[in-house]
C-alpha atoms as a PDB file:
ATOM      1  CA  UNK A   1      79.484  99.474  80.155  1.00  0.00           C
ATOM      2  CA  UNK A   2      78.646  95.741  80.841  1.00  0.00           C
ATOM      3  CA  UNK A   3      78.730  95.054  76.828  1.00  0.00           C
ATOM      4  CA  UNK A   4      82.305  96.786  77.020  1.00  0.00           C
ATOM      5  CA  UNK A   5      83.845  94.681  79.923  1.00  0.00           C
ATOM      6  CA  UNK A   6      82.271  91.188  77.982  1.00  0.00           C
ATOM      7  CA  UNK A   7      83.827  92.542  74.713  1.00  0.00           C
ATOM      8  CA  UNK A   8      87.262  92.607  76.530  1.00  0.00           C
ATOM      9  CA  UNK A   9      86.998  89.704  78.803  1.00  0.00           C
ATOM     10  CA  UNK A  10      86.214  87.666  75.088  1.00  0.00           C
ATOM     11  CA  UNK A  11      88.959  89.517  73.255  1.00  0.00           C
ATOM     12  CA  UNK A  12      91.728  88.695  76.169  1.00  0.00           C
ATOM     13  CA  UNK A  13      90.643  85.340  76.881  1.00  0.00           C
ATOM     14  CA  UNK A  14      90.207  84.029  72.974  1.00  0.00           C
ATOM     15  CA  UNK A  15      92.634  81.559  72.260  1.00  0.00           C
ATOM     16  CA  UNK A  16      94.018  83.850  69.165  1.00  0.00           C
ATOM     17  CA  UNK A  17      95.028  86.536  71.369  1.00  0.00           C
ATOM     18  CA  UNK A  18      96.756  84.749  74.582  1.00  0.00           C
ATOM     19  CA  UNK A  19     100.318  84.637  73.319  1.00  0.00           C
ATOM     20  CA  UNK A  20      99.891  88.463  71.475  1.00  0.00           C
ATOM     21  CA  UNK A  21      99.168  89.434  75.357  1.00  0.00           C
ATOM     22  CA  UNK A  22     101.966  87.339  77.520  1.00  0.00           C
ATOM     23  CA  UNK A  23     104.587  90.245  76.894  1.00  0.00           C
ATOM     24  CA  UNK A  24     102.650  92.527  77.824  1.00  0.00           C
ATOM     25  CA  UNK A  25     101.610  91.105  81.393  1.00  0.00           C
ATOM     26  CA  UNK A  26     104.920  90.392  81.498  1.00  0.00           C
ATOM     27  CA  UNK A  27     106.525  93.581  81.625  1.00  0.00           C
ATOM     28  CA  UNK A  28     103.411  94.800  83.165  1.00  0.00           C
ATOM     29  CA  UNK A  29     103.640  92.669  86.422  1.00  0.00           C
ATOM     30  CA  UNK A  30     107.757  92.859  86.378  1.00  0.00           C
ATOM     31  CA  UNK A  31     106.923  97.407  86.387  1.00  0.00           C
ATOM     32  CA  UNK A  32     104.409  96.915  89.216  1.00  0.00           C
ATOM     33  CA  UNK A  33     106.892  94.242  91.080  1.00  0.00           C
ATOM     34  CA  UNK A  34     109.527  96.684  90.556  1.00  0.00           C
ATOM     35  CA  UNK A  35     107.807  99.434  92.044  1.00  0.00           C
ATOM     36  CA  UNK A  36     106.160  97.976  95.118  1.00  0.00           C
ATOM     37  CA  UNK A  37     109.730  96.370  96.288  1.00  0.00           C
ATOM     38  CA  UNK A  38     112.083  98.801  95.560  1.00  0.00           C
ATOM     39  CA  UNK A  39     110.062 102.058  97.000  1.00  0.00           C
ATOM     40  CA  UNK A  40     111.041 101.400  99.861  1.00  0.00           C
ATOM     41  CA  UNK A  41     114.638 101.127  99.196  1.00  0.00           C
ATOM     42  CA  UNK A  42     117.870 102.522  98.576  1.00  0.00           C
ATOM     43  CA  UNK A  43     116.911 101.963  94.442  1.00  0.00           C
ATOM     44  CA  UNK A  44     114.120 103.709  95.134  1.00  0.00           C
ATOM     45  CA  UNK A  45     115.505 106.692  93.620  1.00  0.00           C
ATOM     46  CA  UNK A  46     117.175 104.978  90.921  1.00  0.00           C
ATOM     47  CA  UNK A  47     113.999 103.007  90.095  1.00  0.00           C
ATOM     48  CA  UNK A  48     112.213 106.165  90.087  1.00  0.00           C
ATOM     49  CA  UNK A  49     114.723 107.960  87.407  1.00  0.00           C
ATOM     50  CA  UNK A  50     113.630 105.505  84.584  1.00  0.00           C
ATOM     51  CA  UNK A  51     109.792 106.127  84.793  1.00  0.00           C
END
């Protein structure tokens, strides 16, 4: 398991792979954003509807 999590770690981090991975973080912090402020909302249910 600890070979697995340094494989990863050296595969996100190499300087080859950085700008393959910005959209991805990208529209994986704007989904979790989206989520924690509008469940509380009156979006909540539209918000909810796309996913």
């Amino acid at each position: 398991m600890g070979d697995f999590i340094s494989e990863l770690c050296g595969f996100f981090f190499s300087k080859g792979r950085r700008i393959f991975l910005i959209p991805f973080f990208l529209i994986l912090f704007l989904c979790a954003f989206l989520f924690l402020f509008a469940s509380g909302s009156a979006w909540a249910p539209f918000v909810y509807a796309i996913f």
